[in-house]
Protein backbone atom coordinates (compact mmCIF):
# COMPACT_ATOMS: atom_id res chain seq x y z
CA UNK A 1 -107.01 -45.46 48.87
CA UNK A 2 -107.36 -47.04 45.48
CA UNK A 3 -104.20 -49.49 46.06
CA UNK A 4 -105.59 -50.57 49.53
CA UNK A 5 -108.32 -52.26 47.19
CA UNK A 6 -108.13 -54.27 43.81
CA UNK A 7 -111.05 -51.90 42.52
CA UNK A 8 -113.28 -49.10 43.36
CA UNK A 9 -115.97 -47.63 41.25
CA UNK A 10 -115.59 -44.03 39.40
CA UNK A 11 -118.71 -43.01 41.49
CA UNK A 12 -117.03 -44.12 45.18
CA UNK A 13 -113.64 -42.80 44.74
CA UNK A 14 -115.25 -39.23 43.99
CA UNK A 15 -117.26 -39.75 47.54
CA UNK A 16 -113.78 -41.05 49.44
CA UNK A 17 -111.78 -38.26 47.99
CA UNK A 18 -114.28 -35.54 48.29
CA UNK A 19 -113.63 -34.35 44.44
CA UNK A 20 -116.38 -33.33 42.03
CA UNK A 21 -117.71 -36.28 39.70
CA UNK A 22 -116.58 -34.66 36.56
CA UNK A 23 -113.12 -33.92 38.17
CA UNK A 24 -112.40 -37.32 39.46
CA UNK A 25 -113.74 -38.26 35.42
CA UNK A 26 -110.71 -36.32 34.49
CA UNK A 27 -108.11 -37.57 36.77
CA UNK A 28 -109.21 -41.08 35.71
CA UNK A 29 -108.91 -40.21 32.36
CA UNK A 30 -105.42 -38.59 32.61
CA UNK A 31 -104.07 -41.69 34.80
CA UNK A 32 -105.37 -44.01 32.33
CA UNK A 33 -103.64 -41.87 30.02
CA UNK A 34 -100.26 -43.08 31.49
CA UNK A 35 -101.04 -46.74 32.39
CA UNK A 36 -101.28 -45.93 36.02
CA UNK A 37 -105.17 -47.21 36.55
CA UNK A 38 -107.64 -48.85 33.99
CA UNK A 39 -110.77 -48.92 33.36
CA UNK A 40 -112.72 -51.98 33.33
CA UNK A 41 -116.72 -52.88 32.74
CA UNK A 42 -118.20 -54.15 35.74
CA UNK A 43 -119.76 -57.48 35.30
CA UNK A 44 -122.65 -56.61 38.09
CA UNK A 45 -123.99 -53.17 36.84
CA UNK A 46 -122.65 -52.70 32.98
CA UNK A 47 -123.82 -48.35 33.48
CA UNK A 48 -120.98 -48.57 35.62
CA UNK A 49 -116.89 -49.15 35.06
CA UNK A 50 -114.72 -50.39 38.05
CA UNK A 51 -111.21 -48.90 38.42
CA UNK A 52 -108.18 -51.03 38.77
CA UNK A 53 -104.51 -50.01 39.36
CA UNK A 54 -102.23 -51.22 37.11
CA UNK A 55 -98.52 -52.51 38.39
CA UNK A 56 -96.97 -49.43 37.68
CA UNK A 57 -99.14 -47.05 39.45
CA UNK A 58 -98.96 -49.60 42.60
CA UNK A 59 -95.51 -48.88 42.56
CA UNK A 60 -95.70 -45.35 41.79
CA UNK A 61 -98.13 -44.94 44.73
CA UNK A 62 -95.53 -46.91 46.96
CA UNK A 63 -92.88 -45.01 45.95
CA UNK A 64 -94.87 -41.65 46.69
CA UNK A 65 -96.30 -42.80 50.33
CA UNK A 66 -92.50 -43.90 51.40
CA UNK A 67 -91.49 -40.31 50.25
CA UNK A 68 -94.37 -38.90 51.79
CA UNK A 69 -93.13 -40.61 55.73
CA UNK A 70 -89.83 -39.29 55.17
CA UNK A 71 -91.21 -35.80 54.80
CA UNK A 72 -93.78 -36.34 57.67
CA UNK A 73 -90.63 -37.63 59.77
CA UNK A 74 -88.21 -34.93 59.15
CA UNK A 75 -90.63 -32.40 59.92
């Protein structure tokens, strides 16, 4: 979801993914954490931060989704 796009909004990713505000907060938090997604202020609506994915959680996400088809194919 989030590498299909450049950014998404804290707010909109907790409406894709179904997830509680205050739990998506947290996931955010711990993948910033790692360097997998950063934060950024968004120039339109400064209450607001967009989320970006940062090159190494593109390719972690990659890596996961081709190991996720080989599971759905062996099945």
């Amino acid at each position: 979801m989030v590498i299909s796009q450049k950014e998404y909004s804290q707010t909109k990713i907790s409406k894709i993914t179904k997830v509680d505000k205050n739990i998506t907060l947290n996931m955010i938090d711990a993948l910033e954490a790692k360097s997998l997604l950063k934060r950024q202020k968004n120039s339109n609506n400064k209450k607001k931060n967009l989320i970006l994915i940062m090159p190494e959680g593109k390719k972690l996400t990659k890596e996961l989704y081709k190991e996720m088809l080989e599971t759905k194919d062996s099945c």
